[in-house]
N, C-alpha and C. Protein backbone atom coordinates (compact mmCIF):
# COMPACT_ATOMS: atom_id res chain seq x y z
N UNK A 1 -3.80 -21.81 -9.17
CA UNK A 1 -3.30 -21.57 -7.84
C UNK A 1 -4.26 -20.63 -7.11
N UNK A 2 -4.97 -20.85 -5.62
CA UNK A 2 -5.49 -20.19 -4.94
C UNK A 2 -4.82 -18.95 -4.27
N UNK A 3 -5.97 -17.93 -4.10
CA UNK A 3 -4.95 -16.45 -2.99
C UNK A 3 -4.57 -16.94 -1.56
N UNK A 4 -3.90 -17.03 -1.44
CA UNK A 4 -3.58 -18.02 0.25
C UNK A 4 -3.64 -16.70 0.64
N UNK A 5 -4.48 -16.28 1.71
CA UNK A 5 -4.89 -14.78 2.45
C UNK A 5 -3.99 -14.83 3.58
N UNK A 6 -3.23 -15.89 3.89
CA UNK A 6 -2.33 -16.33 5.17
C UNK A 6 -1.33 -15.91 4.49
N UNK A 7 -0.66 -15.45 3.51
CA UNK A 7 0.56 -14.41 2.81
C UNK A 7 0.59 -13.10 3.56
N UNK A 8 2.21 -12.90 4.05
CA UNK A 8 2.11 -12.13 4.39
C UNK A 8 2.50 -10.34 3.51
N UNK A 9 2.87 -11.12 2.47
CA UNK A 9 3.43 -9.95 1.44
C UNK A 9 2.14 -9.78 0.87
N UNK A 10 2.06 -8.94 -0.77
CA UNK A 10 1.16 -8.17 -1.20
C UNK A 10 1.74 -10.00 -2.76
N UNK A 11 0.68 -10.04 -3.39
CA UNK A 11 0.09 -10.76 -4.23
C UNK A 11 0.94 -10.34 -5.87
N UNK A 12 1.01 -9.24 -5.89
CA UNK A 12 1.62 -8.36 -6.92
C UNK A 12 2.38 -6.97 -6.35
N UNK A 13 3.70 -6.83 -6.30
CA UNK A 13 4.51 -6.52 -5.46
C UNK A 13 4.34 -4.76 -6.06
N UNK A 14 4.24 -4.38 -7.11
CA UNK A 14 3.97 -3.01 -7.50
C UNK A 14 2.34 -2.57 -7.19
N UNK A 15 1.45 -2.96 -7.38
CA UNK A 15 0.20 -2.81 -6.46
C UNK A 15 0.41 -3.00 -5.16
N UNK A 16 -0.90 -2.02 -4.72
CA UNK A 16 -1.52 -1.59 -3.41
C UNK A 16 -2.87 -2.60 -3.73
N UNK A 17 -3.25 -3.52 -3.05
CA UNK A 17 -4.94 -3.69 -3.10
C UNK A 17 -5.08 -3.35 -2.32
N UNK A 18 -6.15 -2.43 -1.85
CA UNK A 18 -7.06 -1.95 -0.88
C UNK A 18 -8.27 -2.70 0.12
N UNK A 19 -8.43 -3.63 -1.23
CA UNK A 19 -9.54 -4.52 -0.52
C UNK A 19 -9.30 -5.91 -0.25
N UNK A 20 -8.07 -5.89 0.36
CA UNK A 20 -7.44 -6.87 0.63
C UNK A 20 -6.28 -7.07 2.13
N UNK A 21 -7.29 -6.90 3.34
CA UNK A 21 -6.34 -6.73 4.75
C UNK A 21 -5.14 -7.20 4.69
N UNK A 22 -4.46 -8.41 4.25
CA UNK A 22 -3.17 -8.56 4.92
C UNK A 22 -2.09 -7.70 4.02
N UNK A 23 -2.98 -7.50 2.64
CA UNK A 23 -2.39 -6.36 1.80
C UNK A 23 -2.21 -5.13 2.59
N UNK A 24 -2.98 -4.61 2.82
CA UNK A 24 -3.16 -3.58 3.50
C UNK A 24 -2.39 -3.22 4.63
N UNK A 25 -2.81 -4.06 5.12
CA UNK A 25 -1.48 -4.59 6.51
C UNK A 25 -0.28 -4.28 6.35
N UNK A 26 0.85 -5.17 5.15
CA UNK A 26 1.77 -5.09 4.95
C UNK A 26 2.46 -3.55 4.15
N UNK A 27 1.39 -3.23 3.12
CA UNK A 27 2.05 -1.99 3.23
C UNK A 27 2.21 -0.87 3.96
N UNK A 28 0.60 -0.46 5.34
CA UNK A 28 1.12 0.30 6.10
C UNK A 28 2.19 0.53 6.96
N UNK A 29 2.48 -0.77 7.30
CA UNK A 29 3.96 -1.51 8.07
C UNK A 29 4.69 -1.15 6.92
N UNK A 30 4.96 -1.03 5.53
CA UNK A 30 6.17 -1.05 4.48
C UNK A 30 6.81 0.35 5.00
N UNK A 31 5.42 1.41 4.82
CA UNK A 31 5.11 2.61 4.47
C UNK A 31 5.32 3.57 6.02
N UNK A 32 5.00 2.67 6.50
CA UNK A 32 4.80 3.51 8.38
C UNK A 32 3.93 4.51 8.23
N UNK A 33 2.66 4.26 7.56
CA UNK A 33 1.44 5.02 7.48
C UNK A 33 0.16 4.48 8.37
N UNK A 34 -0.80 5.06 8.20
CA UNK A 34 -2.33 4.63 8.95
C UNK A 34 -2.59 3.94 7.35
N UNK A 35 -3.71 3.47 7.79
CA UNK A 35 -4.74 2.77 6.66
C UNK A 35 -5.42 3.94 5.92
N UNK A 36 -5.59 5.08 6.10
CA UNK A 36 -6.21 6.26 6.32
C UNK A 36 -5.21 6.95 5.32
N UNK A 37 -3.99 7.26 5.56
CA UNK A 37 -2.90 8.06 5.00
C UNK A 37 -2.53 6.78 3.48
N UNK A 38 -2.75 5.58 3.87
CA UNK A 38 -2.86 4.84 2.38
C UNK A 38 -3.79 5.05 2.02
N UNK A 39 -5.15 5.02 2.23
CA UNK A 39 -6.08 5.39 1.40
C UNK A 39 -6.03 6.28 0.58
N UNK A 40 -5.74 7.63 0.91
CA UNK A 40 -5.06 8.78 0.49
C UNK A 40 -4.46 9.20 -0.16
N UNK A 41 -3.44 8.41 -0.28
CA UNK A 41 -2.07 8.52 -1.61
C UNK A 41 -2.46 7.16 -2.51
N UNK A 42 -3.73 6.80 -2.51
CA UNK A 42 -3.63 5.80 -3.26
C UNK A 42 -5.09 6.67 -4.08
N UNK A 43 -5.85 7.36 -3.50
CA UNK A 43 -7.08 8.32 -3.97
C UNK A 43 -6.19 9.25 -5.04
N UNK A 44 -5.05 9.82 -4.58
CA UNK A 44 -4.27 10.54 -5.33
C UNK A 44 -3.33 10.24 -6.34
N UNK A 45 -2.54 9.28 -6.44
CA UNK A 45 -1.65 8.32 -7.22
C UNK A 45 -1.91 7.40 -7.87
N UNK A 46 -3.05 6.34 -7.32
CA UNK A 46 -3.12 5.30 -8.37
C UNK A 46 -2.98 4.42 -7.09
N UNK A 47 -3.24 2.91 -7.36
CA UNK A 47 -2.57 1.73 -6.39
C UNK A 47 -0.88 1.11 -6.99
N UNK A 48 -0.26 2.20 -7.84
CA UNK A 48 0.71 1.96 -8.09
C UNK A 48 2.01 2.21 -6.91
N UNK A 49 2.26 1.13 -6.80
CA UNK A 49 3.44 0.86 -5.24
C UNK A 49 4.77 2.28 -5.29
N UNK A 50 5.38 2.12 -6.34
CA UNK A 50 5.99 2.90 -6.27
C UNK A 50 5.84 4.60 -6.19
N UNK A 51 4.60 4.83 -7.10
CA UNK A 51 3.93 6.57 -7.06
C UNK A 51 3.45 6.71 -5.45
N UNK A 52 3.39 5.84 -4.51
CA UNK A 52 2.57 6.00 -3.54
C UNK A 52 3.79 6.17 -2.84
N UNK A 53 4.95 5.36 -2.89
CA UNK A 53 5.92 5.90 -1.88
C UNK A 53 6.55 7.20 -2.08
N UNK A 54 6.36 7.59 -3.74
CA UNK A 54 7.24 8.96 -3.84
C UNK A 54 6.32 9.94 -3.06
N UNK A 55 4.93 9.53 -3.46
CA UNK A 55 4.27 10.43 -2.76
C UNK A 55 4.09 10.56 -1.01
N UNK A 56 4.37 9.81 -0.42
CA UNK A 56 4.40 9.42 0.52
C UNK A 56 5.64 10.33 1.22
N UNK A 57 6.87 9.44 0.48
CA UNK A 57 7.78 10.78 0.51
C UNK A 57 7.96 12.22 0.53
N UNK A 58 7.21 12.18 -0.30
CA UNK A 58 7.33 13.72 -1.13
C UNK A 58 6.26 14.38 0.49
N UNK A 59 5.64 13.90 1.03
CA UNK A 59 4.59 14.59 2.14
C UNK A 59 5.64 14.77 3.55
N UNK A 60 6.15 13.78 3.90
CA UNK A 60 7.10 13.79 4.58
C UNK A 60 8.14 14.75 5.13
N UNK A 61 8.72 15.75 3.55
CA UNK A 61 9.86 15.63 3.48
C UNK A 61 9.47 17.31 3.28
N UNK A 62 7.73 18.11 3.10
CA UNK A 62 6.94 19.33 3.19
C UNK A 62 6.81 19.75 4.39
């Protein structure tokens, strides 16, 4: 099966890919972040979906 890049969700729903725009796309819209502020918690956490929202959270909420 091919990556249909016309998806609008993420490929693997607990990853972040980074190098992957509509990925990218969809989680800043998940997240209500910049591309910038994902980069960020993903430099710090991992591209693991869930550590990125606690962290995400966790910035929020300081």
């Amino acid at each position: 099966m091919s990556d249909d890049k016309e998806q609008r969700g993420p490929q693997d729903a607990s990853r972040v890919a980074m190098g992957e725009d509509y990925e990218v796309r969809y989680w800043t819209e998940r997240f209500g972040v910049s591309r910038n502020r994902l980069e960020e918690a993903v430099g710090a956490v991992g591209n693991g979906a869930d550590a990125i929202e606690a962290y995400l959270s966790g910035e929020r909420t300081a």
